[in-house]
Structures are given as structure tokens and as C-alpha cells.
PDB file of N, CA and C in Angstrom:
ATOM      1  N   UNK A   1     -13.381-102.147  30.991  1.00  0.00           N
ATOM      2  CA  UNK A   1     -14.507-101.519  30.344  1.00  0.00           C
ATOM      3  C   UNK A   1     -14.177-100.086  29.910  1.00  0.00           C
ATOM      4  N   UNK A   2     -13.048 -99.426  30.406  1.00  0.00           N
ATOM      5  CA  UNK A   2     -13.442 -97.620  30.136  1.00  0.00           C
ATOM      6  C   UNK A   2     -12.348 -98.395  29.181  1.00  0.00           C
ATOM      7  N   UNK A   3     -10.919 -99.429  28.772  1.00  0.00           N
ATOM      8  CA  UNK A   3     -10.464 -99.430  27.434  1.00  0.00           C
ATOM      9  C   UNK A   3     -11.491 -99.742  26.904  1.00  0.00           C
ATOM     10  N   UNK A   4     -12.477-100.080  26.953  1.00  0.00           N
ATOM     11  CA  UNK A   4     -13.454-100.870  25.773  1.00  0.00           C
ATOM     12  C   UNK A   4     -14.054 -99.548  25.050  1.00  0.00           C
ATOM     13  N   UNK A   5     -14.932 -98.325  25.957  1.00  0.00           N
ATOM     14  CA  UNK A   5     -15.218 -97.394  26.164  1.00  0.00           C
ATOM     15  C   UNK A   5     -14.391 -96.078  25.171  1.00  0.00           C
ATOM     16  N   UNK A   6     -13.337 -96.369  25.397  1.00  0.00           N
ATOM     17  CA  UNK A   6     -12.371 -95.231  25.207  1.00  0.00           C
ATOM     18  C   UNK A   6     -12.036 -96.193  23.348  1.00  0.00           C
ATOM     19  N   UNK A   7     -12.079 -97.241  23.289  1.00  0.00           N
ATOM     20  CA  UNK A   7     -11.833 -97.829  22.132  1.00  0.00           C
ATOM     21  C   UNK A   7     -12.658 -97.516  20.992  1.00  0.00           C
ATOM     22  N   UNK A   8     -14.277 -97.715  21.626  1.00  0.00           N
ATOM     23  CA  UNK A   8     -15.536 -97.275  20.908  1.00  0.00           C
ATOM     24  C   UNK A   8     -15.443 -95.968  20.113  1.00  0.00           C
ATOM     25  N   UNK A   9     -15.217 -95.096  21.521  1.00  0.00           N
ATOM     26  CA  UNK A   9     -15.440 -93.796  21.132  1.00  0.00           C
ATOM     27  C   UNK A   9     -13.938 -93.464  20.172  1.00  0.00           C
ATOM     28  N   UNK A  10     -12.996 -93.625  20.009  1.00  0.00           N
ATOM     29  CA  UNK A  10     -11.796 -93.631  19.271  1.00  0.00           C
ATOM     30  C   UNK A  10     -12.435 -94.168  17.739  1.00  0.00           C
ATOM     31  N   UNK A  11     -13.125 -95.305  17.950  1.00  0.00           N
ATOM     32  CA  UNK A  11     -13.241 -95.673  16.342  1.00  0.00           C
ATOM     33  C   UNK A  11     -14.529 -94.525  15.659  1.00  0.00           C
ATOM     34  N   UNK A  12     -15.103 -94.253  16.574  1.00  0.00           N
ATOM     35  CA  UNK A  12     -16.475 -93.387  16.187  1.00  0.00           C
ATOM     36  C   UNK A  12     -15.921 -92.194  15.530  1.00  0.00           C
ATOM     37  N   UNK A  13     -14.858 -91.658  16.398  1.00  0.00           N
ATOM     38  CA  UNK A  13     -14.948 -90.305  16.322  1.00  0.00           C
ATOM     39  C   UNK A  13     -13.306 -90.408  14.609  1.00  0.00           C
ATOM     40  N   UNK A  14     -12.480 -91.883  14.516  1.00  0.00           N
ATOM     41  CA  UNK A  14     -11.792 -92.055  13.723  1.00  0.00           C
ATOM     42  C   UNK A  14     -12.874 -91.982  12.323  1.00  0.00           C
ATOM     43  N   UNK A  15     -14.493 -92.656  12.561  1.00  0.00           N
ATOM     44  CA  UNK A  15     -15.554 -92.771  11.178  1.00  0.00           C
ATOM     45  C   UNK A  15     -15.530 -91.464  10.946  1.00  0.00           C
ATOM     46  N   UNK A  16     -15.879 -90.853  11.689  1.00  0.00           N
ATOM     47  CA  UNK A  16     -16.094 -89.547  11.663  1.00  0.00           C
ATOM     48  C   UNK A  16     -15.410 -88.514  10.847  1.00  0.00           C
ATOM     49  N   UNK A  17     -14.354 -88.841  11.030  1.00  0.00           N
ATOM     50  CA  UNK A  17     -13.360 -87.827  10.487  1.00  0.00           C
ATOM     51  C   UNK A  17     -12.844 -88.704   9.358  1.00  0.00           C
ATOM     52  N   UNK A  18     -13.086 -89.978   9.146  1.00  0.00           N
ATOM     53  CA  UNK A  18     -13.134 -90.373   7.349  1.00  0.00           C
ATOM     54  C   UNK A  18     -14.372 -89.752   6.526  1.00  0.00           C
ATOM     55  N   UNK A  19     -15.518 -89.598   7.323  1.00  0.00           N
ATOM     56  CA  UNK A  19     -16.938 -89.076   6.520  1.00  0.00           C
ATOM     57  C   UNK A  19     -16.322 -87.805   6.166  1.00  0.00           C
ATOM     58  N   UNK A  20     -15.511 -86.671   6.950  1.00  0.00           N
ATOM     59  CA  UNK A  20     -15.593 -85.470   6.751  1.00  0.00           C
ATOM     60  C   UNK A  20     -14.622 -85.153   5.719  1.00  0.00           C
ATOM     61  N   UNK A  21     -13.682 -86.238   5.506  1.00  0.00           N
ATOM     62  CA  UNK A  21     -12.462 -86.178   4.875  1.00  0.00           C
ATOM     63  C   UNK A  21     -13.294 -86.396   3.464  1.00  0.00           C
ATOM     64  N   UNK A  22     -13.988 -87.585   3.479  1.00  0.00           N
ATOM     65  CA  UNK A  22     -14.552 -88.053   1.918  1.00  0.00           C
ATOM     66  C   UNK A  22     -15.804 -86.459   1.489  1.00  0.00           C
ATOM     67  N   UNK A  23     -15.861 -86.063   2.496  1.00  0.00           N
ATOM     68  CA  UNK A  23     -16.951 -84.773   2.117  1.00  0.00           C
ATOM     69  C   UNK A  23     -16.060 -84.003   1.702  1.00  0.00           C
ATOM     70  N   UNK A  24     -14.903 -83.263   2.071  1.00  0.00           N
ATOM     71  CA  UNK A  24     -14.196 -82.556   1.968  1.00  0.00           C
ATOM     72  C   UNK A  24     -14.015 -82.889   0.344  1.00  0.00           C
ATOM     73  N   UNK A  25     -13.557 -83.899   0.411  1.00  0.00           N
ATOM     74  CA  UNK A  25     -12.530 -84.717  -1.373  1.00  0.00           C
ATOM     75  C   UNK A  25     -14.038 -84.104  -2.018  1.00  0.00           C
ATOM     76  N   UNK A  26     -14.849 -84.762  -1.948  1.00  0.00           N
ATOM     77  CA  UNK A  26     -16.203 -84.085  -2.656  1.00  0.00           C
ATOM     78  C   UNK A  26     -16.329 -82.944  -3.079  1.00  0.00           C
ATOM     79  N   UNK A  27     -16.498 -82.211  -2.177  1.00  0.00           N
ATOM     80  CA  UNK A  27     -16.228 -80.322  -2.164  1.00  0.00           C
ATOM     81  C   UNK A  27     -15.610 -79.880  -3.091  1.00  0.00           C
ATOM     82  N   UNK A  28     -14.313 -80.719  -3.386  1.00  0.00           N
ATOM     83  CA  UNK A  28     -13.050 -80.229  -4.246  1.00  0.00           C
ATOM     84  C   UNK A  28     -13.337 -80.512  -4.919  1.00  0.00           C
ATOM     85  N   UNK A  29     -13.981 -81.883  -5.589  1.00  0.00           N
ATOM     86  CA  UNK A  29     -14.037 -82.404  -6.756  1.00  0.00           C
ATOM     87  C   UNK A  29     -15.390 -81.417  -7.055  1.00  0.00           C
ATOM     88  N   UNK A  30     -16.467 -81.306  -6.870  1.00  0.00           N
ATOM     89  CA  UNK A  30     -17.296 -80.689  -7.405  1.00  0.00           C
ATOM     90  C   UNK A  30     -16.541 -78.773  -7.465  1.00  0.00           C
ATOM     91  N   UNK A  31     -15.883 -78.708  -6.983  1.00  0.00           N
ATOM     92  CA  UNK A  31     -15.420 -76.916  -7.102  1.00  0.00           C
ATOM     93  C   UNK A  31     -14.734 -76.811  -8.022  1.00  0.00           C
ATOM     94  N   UNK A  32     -13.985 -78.061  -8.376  1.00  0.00           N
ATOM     95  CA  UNK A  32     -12.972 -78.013  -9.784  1.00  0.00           C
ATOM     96  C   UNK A  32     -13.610 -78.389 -11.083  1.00  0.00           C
ATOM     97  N   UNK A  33     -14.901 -78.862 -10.727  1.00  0.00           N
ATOM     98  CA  UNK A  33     -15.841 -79.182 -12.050  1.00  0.00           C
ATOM     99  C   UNK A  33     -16.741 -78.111 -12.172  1.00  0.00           C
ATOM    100  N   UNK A  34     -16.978 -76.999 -11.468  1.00  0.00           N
ATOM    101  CA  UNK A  34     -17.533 -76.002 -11.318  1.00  0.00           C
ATOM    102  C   UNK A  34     -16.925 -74.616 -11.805  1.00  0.00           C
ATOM    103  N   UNK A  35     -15.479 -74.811 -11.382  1.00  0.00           N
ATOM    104  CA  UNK A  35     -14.427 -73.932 -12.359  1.00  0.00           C
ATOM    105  C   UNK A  35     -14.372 -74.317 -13.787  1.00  0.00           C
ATOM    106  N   UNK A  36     -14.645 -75.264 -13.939  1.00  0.00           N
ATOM    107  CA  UNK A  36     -14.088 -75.834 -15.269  1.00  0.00           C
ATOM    108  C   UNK A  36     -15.287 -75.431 -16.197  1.00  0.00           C
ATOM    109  N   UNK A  37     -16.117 -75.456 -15.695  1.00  0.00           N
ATOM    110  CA  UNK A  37     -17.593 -75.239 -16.351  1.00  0.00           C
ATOM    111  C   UNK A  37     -17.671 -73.948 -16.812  1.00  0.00           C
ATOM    112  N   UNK A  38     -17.142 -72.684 -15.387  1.00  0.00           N
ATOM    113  CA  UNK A  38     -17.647 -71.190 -15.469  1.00  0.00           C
ATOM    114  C   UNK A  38     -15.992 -70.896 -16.338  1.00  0.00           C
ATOM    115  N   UNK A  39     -14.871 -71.504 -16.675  1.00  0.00           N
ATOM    116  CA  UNK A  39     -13.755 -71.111 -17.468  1.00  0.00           C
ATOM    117  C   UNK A  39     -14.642 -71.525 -18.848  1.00  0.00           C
ATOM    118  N   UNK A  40     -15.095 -72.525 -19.553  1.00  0.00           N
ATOM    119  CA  UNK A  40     -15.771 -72.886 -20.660  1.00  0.00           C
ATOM    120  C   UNK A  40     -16.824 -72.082 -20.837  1.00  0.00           C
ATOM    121  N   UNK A  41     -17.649 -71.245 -19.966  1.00  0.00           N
ATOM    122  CA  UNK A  41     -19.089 -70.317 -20.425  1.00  0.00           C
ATOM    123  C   UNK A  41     -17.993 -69.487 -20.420  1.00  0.00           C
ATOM    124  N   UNK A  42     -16.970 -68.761 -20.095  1.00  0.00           N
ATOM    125  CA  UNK A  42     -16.313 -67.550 -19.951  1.00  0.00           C
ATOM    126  C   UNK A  42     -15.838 -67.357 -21.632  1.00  0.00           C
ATOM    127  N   UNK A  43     -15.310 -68.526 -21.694  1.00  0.00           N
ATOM    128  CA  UNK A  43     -14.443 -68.661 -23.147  1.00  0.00           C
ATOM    129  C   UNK A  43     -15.629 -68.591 -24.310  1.00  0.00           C
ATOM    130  N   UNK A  44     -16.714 -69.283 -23.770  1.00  0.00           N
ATOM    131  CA  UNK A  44     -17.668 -69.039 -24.868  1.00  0.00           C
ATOM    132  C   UNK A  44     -18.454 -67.930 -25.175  1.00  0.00           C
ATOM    133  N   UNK A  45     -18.538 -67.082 -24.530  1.00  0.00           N
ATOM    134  CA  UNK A  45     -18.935 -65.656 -24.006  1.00  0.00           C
ATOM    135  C   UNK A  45     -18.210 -64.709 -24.972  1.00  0.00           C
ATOM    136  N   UNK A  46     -16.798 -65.209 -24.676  1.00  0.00           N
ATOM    137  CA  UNK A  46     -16.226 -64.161 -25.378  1.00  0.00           C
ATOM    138  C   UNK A  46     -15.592 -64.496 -26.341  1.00  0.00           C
ATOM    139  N   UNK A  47     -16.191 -65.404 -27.357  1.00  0.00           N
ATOM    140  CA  UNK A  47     -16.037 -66.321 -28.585  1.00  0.00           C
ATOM    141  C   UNK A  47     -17.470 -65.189 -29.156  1.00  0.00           C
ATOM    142  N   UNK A  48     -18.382 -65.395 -28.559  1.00  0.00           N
ATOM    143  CA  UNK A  48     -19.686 -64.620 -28.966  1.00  0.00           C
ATOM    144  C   UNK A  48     -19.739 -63.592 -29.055  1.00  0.00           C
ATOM    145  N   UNK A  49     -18.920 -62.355 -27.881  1.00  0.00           N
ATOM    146  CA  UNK A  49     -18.599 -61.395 -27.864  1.00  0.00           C
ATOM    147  C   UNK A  49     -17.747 -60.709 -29.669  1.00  0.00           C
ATOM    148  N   UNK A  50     -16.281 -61.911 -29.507  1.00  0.00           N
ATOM    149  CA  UNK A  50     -15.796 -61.701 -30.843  1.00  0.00           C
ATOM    150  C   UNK A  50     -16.615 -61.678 -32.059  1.00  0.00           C
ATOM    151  N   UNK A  51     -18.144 -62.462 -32.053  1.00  0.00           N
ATOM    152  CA  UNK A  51     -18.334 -62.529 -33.119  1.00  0.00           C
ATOM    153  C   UNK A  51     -19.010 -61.464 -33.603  1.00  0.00           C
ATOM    154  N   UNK A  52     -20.009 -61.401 -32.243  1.00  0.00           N
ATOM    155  CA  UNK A  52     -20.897 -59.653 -32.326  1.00  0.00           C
ATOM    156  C   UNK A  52     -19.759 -59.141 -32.777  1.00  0.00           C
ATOM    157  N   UNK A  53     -19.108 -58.433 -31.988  1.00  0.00           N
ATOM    158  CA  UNK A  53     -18.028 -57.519 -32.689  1.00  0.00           C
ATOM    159  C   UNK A  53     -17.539 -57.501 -34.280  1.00  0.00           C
ATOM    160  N   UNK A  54     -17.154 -58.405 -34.828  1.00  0.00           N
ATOM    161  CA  UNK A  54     -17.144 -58.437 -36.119  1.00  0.00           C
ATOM    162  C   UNK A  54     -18.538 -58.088 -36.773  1.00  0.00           C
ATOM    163  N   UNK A  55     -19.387 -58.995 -36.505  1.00  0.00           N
ATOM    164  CA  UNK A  55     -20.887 -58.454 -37.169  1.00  0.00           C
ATOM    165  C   UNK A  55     -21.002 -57.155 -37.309  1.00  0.00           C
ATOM    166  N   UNK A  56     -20.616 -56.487 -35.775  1.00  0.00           N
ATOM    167  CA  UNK A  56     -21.218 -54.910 -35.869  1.00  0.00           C
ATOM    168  C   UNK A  56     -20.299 -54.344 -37.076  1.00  0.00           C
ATOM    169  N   UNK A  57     -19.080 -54.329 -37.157  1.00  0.00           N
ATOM    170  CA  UNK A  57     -18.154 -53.711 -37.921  1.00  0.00           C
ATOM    171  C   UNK A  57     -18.369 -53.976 -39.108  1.00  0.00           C
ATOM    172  N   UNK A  58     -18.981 -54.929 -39.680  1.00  0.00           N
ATOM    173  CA  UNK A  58     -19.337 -55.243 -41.109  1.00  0.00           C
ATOM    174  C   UNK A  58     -20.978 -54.626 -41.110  1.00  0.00           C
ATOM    175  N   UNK A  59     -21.871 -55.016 -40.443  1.00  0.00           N
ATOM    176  CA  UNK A  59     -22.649 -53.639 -40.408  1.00  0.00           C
ATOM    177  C   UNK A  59     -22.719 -52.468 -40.713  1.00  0.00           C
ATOM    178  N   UNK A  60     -21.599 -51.382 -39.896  1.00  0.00           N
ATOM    179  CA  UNK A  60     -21.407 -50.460 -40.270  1.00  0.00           C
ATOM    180  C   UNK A  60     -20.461 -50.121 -41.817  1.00  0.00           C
ATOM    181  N   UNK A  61     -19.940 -51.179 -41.758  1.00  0.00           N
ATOM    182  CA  UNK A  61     -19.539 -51.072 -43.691  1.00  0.00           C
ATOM    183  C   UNK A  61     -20.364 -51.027 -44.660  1.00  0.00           C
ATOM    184  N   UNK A  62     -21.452 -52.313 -43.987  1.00  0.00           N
ATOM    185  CA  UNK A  62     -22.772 -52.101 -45.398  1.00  0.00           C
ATOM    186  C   UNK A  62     -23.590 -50.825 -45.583  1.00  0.00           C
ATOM    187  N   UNK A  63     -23.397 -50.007 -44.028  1.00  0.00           N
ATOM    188  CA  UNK A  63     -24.468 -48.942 -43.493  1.00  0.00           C
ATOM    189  C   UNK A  63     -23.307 -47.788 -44.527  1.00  0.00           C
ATOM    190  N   UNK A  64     -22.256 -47.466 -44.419  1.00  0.00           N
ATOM    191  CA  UNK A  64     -21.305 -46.742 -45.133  1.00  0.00           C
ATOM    192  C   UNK A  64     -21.260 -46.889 -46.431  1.00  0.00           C
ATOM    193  N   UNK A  65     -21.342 -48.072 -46.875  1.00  0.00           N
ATOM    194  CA  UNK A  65     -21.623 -48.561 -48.461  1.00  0.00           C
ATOM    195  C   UNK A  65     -22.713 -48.253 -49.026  1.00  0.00           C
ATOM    196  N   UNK A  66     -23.955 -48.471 -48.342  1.00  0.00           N
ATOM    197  CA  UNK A  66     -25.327 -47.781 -48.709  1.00  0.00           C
ATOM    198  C   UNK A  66     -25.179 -46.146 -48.409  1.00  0.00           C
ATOM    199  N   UNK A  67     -24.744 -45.798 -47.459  1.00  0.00           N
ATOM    200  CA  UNK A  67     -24.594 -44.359 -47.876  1.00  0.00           C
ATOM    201  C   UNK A  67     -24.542 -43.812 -49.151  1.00  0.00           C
ATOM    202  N   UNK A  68     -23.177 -44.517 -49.735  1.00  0.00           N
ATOM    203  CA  UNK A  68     -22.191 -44.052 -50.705  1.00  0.00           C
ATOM    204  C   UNK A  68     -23.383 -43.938 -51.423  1.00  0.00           C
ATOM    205  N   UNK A  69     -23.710 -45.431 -51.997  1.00  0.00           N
ATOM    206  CA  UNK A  69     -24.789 -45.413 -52.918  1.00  0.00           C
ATOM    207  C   UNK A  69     -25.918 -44.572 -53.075  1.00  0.00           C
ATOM    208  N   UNK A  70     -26.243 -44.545 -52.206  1.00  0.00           N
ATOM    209  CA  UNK A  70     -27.942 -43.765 -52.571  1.00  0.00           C
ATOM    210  C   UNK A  70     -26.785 -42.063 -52.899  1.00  0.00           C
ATOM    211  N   UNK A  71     -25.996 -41.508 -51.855  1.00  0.00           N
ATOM    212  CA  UNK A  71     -25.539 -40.548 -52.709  1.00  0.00           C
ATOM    213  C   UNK A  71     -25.354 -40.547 -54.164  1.00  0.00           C
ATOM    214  N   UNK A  72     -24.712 -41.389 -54.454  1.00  0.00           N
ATOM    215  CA  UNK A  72     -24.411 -42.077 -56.070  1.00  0.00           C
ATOM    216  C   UNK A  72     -25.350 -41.784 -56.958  1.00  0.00           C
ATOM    217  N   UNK A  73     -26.420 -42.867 -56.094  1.00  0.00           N
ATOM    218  CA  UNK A  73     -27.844 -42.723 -57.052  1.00  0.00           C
ATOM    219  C   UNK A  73     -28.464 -41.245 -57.363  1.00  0.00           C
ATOM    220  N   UNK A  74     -28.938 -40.303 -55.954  1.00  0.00           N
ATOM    221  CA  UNK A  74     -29.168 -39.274 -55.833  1.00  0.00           C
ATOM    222  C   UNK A  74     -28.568 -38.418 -56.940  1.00  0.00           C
ATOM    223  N   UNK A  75     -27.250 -38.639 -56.893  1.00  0.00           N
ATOM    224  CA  UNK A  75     -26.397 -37.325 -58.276  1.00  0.00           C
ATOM    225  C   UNK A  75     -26.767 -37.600 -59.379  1.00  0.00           C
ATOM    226  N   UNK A  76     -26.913 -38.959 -59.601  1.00  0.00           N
ATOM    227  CA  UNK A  76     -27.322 -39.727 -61.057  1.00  0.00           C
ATOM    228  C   UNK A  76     -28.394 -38.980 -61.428  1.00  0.00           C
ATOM    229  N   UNK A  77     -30.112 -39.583 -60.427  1.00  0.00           N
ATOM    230  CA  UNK A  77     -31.259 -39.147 -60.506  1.00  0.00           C
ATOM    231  C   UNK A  77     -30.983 -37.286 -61.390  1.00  0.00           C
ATOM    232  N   UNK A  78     -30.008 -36.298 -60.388  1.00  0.00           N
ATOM    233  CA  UNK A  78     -29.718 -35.199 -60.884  1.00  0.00           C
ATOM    234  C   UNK A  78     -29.602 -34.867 -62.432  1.00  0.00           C
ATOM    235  N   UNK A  79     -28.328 -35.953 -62.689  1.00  0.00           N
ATOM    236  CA  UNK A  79     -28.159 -35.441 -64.302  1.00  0.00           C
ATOM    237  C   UNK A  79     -28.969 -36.790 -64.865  1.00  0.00           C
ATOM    238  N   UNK A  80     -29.988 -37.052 -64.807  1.00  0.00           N
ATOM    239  CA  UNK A  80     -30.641 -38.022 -65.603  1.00  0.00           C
ATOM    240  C   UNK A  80     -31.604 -36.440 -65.636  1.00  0.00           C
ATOM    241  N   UNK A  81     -32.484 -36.262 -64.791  1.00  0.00           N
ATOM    242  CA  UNK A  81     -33.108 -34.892 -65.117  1.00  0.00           C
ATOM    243  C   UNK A  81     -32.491 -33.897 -66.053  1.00  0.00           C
ATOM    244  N   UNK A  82     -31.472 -33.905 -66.138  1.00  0.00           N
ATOM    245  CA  UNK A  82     -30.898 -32.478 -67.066  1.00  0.00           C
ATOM    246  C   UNK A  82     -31.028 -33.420 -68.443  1.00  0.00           C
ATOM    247  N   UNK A  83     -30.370 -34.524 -68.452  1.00  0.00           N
ATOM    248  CA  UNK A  83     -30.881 -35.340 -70.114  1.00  0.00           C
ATOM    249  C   UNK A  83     -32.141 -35.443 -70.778  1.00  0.00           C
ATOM    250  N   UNK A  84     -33.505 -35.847 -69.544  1.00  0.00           N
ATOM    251  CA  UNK A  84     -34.259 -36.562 -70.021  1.00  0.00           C
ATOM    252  C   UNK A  84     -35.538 -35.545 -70.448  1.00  0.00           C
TER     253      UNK A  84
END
């Protein structure tokens, strides 16, 4: 009876440590699908980042270009007064 005993408790405590093993494999598998996820928002982040960035810089070209202009216009307005 204590082999019977000692057999029991051997296979229990052998389930046991397959449950913790298949939890473990779990763990990993969900931590590597979890990396994979926060590497893809990272990359897309700074796909978005790149694009703001360009936007702003062409922004400030149109904002520099309209400068020019209304100066432009402004001198014009000037000698249109001395003609008209």
C-alpha cells in the first residue's frame, strides 16, 4: 500500500508539473504575441511620426511662401498707388 501511495502521489505531483509546464509554454506564447504587437504599434507610431514631420515642414513652406506673397502683393498695392 505505501508503493501504491507513493505511486499516486508521484503521478499527481508528475500532472502537476505537466499543467505548469503547458502554463508556462502559454506565458511564452502569449509574451511573444504581445511583443510582436507592441514592435508593430512602435513601427506604426513612427511611420506617423514621419509623416507629421513632413506635413509640418511643408507647412512651414506654404507659411514662408505666403509670407513672400502678401510682401509681393503689399509693394505692388504701393506702386499701383503711385500709377493710379
Amino acid at each position: 500500500q505505501a508503493s501504491s501511495d507513493q505511486r499516486g502521489r508521484l503521478m499527481m505531483t508528475s500532472e502537476r508539473l505537466n499543467q505548469s509546464s503547458d502554463r508556462i509554454r502559454e506565458s511564452q506564447i502569449t509574451a511573444l504575441d504581445t511583443e510582436e504587437i507592441g514592435v508593430s504599434i512602435l513601427q506604426n507610431l513612427h511611420n506617423q511620426r514621419e509623416t507629421l514631420m513632413h506635413a509640418h515642414k511643408t507647412l512651414h513652406g506654404v507659411d514662408d511662401s505666403i509670407g513672400k506673397s502678401n510682401k509681393i502683393l503689399a509693394s505692388m498695392s504701393k506702386w499701383n498707388k503711385w500709377f493710379v
